[in-house]
N, C-alpha and C. Protein backbone atom coordinates (compact mmCIF):
# COMPACT_ATOMS: atom_id res chain seq x y z
N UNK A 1 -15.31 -27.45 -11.57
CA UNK A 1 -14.14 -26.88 -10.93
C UNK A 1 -12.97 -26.92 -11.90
N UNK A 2 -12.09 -25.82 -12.19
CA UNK A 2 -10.90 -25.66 -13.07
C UNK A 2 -9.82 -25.95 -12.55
N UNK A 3 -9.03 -25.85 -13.16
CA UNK A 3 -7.51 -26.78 -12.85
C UNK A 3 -7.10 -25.82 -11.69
N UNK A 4 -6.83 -26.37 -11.06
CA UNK A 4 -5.87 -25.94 -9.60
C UNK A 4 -4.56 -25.15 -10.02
N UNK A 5 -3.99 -25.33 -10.55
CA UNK A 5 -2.56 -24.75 -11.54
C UNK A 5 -3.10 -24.58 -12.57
N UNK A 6 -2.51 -23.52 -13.28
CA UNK A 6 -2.75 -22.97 -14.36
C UNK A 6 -1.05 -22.89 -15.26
N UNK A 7 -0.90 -23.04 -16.41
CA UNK A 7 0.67 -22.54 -17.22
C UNK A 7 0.33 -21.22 -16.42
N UNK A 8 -0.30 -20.13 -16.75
CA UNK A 8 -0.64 -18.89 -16.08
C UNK A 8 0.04 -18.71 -14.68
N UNK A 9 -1.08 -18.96 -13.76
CA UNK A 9 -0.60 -19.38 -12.40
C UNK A 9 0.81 -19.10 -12.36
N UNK A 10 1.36 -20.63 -12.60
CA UNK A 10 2.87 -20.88 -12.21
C UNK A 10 3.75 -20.08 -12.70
N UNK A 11 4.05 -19.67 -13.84
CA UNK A 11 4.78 -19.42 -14.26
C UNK A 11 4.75 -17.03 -13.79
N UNK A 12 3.34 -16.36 -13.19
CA UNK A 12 3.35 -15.54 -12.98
C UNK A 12 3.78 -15.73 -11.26
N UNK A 13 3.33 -16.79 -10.71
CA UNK A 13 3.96 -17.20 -9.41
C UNK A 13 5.43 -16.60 -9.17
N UNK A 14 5.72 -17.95 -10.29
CA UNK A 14 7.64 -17.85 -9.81
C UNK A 14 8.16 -16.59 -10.50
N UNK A 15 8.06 -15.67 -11.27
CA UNK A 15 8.15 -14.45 -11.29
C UNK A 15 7.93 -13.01 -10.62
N UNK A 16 6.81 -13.09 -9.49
CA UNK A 16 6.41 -12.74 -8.88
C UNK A 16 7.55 -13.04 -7.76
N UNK A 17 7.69 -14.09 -7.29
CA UNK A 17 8.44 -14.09 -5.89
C UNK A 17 10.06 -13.92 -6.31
N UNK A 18 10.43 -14.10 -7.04
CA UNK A 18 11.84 -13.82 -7.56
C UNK A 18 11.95 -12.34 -7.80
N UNK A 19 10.71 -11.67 -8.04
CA UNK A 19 10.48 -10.21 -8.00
C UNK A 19 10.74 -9.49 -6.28
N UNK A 20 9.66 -10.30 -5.73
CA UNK A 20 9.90 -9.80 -4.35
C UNK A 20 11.22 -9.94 -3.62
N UNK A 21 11.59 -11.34 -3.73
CA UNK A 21 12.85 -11.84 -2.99
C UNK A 21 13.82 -10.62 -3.96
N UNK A 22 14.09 -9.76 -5.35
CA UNK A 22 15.20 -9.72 -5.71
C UNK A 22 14.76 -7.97 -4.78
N UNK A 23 13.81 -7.56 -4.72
CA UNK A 23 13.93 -6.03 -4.19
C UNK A 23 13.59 -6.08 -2.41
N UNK A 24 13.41 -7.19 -1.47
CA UNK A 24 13.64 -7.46 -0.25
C UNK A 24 15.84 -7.18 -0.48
N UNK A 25 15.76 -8.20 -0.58
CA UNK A 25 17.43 -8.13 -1.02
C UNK A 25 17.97 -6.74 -1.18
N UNK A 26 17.42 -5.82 -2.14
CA UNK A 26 17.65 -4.41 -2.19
C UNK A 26 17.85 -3.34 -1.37
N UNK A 27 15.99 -3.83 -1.03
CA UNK A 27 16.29 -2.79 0.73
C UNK A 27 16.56 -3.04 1.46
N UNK A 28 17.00 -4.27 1.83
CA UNK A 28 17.67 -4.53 2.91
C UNK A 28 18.51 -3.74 3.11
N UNK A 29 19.43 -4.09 1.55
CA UNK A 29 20.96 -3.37 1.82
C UNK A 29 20.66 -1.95 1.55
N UNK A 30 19.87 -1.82 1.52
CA UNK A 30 19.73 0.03 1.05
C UNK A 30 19.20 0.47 2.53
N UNK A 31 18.92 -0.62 3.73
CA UNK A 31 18.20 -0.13 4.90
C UNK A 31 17.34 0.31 4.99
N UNK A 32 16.27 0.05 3.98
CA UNK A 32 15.11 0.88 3.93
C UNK A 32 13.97 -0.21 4.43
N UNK A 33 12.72 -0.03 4.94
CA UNK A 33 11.77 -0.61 5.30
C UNK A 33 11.12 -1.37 4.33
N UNK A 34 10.47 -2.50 4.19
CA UNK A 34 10.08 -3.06 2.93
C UNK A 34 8.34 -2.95 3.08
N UNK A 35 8.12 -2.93 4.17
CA UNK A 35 6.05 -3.18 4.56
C UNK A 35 5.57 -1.96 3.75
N UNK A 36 6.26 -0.46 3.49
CA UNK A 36 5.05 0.46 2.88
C UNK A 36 4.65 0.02 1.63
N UNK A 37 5.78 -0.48 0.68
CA UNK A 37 5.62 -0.67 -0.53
C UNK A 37 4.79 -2.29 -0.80
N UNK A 38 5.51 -3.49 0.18
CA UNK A 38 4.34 -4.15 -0.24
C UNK A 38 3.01 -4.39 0.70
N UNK A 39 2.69 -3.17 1.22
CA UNK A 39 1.23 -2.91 1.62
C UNK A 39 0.75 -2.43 0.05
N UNK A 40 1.41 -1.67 -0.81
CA UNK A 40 0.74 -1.33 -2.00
C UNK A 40 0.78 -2.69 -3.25
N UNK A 41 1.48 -3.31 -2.60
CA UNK A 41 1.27 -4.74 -3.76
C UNK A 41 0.23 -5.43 -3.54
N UNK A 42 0.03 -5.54 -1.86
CA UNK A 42 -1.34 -5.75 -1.35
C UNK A 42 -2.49 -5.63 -1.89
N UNK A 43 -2.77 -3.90 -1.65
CA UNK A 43 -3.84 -4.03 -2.02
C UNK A 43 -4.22 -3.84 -3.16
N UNK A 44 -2.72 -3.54 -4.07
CA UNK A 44 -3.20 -3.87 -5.51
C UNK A 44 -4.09 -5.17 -6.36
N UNK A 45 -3.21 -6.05 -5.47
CA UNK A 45 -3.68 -7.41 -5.70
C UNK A 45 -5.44 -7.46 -5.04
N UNK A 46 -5.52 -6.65 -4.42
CA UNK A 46 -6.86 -6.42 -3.92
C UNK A 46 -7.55 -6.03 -4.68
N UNK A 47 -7.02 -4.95 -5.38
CA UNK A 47 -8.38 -4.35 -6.28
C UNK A 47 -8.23 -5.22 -7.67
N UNK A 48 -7.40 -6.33 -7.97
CA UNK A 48 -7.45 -7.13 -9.09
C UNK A 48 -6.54 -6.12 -10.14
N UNK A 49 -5.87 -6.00 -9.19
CA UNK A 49 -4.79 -4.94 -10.18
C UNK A 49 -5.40 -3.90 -11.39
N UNK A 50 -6.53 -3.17 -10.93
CA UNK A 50 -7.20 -2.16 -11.68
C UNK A 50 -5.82 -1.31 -11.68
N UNK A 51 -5.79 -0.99 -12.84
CA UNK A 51 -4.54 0.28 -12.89
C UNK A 51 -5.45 1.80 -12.08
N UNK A 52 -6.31 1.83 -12.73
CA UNK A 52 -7.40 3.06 -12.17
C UNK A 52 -7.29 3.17 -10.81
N UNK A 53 -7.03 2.53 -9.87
CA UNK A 53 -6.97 2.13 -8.24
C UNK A 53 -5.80 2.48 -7.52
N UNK A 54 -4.63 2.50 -8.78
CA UNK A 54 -3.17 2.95 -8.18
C UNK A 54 -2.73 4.27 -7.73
N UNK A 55 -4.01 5.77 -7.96
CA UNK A 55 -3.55 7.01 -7.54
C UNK A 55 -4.18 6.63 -6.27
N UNK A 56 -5.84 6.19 -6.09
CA UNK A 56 -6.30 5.79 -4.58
C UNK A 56 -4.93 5.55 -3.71
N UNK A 57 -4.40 3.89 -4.13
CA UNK A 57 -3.78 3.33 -3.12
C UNK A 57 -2.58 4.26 -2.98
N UNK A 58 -1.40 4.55 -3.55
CA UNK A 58 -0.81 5.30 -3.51
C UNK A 58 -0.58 6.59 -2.72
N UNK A 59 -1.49 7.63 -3.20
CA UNK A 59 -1.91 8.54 -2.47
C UNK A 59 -3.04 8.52 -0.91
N UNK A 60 -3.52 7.62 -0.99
CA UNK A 60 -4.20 7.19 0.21
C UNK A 60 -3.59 6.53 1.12
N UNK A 61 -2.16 5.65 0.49
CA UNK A 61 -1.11 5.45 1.86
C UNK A 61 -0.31 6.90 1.96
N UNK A 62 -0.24 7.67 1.23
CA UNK A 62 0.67 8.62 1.95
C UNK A 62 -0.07 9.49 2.57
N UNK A 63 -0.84 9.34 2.38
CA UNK A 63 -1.77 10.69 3.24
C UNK A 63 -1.89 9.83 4.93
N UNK A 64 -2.51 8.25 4.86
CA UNK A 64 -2.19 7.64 6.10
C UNK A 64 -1.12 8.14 7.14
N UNK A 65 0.22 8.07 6.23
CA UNK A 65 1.60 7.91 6.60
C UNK A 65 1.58 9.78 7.31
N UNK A 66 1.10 10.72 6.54
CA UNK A 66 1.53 11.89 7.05
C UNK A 66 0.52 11.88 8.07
N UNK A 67 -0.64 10.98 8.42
CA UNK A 67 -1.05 11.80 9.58
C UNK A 67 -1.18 11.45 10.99
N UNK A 68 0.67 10.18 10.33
CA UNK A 68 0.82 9.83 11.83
C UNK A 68 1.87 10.73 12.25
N UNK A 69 2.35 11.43 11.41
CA UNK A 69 3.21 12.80 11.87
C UNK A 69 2.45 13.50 12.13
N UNK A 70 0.72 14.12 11.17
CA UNK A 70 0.27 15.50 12.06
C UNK A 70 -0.19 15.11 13.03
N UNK A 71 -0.39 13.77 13.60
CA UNK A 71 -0.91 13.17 15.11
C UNK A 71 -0.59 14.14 16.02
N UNK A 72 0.97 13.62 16.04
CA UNK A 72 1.79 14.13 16.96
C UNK A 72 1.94 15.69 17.09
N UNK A 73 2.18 16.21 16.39
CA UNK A 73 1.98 17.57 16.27
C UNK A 73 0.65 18.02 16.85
N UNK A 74 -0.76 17.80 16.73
CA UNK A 74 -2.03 17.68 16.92
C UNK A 74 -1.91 17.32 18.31
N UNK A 75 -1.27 16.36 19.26
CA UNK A 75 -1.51 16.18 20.47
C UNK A 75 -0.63 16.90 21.46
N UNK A 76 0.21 17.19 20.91
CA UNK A 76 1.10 18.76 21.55
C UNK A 76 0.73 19.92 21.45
N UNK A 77 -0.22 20.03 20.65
CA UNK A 77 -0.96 21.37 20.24
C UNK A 77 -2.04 21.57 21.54
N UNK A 78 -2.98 20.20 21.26
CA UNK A 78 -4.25 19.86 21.84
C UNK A 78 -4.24 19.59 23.28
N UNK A 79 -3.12 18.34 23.18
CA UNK A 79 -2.93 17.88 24.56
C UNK A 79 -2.70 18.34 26.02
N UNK A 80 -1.61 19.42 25.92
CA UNK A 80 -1.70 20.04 27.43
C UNK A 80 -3.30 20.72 28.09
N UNK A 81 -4.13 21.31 26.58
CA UNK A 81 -5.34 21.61 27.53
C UNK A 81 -6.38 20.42 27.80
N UNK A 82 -6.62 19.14 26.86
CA UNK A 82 -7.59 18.57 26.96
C UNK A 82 -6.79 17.25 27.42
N UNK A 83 -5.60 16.84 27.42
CA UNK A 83 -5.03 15.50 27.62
C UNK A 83 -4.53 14.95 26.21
N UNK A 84 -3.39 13.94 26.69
CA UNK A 84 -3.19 14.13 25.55
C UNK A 84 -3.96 12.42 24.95
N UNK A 85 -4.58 11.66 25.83
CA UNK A 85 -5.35 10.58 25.22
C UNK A 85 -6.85 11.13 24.62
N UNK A 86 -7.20 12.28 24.63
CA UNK A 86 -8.14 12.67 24.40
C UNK A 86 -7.55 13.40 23.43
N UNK A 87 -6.80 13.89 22.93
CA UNK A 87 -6.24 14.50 21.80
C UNK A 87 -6.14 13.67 20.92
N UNK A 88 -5.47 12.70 21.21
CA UNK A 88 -4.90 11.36 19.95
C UNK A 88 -6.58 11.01 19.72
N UNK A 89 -7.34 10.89 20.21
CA UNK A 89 -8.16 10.30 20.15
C UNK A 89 -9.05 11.27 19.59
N UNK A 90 -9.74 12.39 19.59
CA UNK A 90 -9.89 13.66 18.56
C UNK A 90 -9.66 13.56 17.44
N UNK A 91 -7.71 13.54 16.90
CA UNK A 91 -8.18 13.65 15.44
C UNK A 91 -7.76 12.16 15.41
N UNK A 92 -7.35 10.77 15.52
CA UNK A 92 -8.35 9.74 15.14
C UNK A 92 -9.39 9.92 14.58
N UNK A 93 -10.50 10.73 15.22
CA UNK A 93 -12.21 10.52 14.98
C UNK A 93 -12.15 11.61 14.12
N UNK A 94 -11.71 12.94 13.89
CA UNK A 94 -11.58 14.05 12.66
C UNK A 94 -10.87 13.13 11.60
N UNK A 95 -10.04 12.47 11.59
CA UNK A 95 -9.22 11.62 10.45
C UNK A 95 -10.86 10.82 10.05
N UNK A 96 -11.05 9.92 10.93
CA UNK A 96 -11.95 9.19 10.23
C UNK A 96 -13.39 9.44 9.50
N UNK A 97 -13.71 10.87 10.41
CA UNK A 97 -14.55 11.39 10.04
C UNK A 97 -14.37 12.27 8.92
N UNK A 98 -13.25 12.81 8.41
CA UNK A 98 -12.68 13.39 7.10
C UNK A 98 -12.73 11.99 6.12
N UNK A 99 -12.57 10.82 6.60
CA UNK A 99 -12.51 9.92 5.24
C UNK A 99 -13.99 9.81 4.98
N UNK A 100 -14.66 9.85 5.92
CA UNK A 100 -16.54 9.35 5.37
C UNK A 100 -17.40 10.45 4.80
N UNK A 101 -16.84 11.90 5.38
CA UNK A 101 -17.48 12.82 4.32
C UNK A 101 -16.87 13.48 3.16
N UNK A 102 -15.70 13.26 3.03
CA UNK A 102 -14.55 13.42 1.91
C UNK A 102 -14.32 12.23 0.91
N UNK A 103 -14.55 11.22 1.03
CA UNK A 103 -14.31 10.06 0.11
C UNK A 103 -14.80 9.83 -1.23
N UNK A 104 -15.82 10.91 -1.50
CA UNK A 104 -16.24 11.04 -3.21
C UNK A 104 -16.16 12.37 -3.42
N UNK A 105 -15.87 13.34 -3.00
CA UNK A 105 -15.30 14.48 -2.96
C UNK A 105 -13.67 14.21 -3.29
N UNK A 106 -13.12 13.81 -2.69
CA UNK A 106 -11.18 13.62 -2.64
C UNK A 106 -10.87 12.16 -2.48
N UNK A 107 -11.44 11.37 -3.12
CA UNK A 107 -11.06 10.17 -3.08
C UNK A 107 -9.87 9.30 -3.22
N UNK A 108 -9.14 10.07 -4.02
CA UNK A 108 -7.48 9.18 -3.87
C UNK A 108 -6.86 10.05 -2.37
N UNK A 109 -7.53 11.19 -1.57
CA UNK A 109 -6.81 11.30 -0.67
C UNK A 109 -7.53 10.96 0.49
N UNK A 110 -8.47 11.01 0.71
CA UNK A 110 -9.86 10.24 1.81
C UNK A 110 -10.34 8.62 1.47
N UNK A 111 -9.70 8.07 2.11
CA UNK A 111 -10.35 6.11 1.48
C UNK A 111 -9.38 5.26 2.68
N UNK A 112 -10.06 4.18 2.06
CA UNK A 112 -9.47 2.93 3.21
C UNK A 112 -8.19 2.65 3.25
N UNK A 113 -7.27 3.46 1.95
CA UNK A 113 -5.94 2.99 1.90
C UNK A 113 -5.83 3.76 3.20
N UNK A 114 -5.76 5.12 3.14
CA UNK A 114 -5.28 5.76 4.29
C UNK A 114 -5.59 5.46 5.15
N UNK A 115 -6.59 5.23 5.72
CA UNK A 115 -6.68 4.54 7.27
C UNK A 115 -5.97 3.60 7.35
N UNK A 116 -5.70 2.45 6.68
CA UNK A 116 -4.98 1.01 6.79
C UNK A 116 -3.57 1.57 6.66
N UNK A 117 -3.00 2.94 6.18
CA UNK A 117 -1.87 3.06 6.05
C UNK A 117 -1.20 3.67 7.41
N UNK A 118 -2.64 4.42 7.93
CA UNK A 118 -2.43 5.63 9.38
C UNK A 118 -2.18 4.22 10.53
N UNK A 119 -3.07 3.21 10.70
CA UNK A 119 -3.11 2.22 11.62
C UNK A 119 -2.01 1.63 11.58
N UNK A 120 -1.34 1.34 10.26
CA UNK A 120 0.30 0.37 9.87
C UNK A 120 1.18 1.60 10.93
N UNK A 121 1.02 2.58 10.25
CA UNK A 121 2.23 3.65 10.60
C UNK A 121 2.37 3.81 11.54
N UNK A 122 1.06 4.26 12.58
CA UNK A 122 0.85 4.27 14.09
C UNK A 122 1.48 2.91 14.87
N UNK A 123 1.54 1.76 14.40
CA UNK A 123 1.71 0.69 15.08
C UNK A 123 3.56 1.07 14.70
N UNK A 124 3.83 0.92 13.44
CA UNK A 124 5.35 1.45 13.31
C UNK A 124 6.20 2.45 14.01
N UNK A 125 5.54 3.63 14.65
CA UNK A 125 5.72 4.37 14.73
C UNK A 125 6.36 4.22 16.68
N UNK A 126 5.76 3.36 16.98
CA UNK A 126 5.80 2.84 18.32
C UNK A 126 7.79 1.82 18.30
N UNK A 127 8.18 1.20 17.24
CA UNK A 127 9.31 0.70 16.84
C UNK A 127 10.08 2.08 17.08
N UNK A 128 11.55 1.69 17.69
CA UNK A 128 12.67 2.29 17.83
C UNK A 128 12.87 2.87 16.28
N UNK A 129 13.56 4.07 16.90
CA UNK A 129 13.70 5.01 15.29
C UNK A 129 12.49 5.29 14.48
N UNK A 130 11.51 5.61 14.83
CA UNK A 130 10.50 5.76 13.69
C UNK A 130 10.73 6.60 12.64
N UNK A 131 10.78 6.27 11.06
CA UNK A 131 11.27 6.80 10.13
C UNK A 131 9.93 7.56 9.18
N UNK A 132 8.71 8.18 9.58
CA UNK A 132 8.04 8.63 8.60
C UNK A 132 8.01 9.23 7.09
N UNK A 133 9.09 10.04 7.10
CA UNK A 133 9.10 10.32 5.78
C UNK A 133 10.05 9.51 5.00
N UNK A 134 10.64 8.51 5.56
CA UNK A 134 11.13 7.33 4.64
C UNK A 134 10.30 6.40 4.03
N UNK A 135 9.31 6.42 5.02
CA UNK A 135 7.90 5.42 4.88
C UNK A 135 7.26 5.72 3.44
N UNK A 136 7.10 7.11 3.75
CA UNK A 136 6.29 7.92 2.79
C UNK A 136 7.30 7.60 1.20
N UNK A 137 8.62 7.64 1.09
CA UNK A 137 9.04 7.85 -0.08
C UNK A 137 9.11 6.51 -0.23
N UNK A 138 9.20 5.43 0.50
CA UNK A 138 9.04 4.00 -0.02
C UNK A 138 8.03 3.71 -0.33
N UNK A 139 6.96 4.17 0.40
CA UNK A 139 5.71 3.57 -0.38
C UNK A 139 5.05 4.40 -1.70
N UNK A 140 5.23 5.64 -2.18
CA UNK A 140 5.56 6.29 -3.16
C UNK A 140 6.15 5.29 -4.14
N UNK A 141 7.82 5.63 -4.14
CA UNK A 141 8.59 5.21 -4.80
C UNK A 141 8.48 3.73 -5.91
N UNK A 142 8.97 2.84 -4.32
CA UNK A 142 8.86 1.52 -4.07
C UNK A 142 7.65 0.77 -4.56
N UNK A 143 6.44 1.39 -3.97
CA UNK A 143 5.16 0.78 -4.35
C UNK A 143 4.94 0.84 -5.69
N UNK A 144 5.27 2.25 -6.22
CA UNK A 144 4.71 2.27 -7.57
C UNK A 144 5.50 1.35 -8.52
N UNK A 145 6.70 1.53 -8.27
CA UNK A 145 7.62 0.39 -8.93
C UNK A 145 7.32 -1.04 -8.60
N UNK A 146 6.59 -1.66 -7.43
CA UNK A 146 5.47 -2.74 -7.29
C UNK A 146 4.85 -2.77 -8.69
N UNK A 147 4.25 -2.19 -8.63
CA UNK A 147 2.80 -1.90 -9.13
C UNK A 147 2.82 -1.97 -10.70
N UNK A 148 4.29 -1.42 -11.26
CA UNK A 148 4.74 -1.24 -12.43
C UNK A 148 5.44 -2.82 -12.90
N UNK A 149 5.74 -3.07 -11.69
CA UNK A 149 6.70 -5.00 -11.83
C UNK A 149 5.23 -5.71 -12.31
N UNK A 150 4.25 -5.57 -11.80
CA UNK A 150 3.24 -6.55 -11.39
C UNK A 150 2.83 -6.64 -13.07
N UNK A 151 2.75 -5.16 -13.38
CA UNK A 151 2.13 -5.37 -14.98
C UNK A 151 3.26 -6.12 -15.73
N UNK A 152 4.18 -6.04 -15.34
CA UNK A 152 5.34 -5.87 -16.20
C UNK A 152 5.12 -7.92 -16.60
N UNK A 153 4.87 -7.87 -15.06
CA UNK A 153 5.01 -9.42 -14.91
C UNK A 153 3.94 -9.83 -15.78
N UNK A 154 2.90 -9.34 -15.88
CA UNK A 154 1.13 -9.81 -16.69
C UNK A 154 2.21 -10.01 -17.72
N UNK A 155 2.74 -9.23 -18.48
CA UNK A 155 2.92 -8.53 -19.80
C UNK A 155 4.13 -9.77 -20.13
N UNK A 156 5.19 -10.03 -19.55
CA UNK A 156 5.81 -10.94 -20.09
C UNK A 156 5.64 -12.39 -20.02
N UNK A 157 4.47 -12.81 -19.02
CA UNK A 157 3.16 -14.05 -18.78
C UNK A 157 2.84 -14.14 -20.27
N UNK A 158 2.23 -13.34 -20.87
CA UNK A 158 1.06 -13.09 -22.19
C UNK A 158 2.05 -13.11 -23.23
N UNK A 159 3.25 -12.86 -23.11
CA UNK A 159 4.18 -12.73 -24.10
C UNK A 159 4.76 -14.22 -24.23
N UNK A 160 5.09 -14.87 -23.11
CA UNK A 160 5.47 -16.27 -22.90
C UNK A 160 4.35 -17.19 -23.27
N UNK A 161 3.23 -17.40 -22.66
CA UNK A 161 2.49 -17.74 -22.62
C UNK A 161 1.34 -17.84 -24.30
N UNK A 162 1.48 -16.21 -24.59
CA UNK A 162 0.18 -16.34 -25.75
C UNK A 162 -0.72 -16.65 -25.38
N UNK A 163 -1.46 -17.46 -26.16
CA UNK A 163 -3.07 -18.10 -26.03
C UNK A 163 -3.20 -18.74 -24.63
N UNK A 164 -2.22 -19.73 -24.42
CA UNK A 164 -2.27 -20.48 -23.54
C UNK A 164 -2.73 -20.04 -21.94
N UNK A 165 -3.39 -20.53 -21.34
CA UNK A 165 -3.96 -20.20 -20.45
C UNK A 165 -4.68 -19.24 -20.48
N UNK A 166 -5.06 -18.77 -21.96
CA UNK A 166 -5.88 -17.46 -22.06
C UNK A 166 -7.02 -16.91 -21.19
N UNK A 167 -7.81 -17.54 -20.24
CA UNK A 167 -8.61 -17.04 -19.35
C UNK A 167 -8.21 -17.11 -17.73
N UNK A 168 -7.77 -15.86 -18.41
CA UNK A 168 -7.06 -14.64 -16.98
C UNK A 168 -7.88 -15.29 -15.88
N UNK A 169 -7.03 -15.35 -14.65
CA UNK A 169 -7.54 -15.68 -13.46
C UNK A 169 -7.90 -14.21 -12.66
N UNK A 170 -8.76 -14.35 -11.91
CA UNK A 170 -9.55 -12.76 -11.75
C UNK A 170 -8.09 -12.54 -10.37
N UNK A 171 -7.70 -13.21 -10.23
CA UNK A 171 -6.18 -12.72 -8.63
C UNK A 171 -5.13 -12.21 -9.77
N UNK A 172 -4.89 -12.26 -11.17
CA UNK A 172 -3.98 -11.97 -11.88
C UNK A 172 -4.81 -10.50 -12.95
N UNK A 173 -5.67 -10.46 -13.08
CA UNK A 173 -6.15 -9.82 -14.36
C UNK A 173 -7.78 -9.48 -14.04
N UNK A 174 -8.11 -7.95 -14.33
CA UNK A 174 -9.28 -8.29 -13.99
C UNK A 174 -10.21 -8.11 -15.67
């Protein structure tokens, strides 16, 4: 078993949260929502921060995010003839069923980001004021600038650091 702390570790730790705490702080005051963007820090940290993974997540939360707007549209369309719980519930199952036969065909726009992004949004969407296309440009925006901190953070770790702690922990580096 390897050291519990790493120079690594700690020192990408407290950079990391001084990262988050300084752009929470941001949007706050900018009033903007903070969950789209770090849903994409998420699951960056999920895929072991593959850079290759960032058009998926990216584009697979915004596609989520828009189709809790064409929902709605879709159950006003649908709904007066068939109901409208049977509408929502329609393209639900066309959404999901577009991600399982589309997902190696259109893969940064058919995948699990988008569902996990459609389910976030849908549950958001139920909150006073629902803001969708703010969602959409924060998690765009915001995320990618995540995503760009996160390396940024590897990069000045390795610069501080050097040799030391040289075997990357697979939650930092894959």
């Amino acid at each position: 078993m390897g050291k519990i702390f790493t120079s690594r570790s700690v020192l990408f730790g407290f950079l990391l949260v001084a990262f988050i705490i300084v752009f929470e702080i941001i949007l706050a005051r900018l009033h903007l929502p903070a969950w789209p963007a770090f849903m994409v820090m998420i699951f960056f940290f999920v895929v072991h921060e593959d850079l290759r993974q960032t058009p998926h997540i990216l584009i697979g939360g915004l596609t989520g995010i828009v189709c809790v707007v064409l929902i709605e549209d879709f159950m006003h369309l649908l709904g007066p003839s068939v109901g409208m719980e049977a509408a929502k519930l329609a393209f639900i199952g066309l959404f999901v069923y577009a991600i399982v036969l589309l997902k190696d065909a259109l893969p940064y726009v058919f995948n699990s980001y988008a569902f996990m992004f459609f389910l976030v949004s849908a549950l958001a969407a139920r909150q006073p004021d629902p803001a969708p296309y703010v969602w959409m440009g924060v998690e765009l925006v915001v995320g990618a600038i995540f995503i760009a901190g996160i390396e940024g953070i590897n990069r000045i770790v390795t610069a501080v650091l050097g040799g030391q702690g040289a075997a990357l922990s697979t939650c930092h580096r894959r």
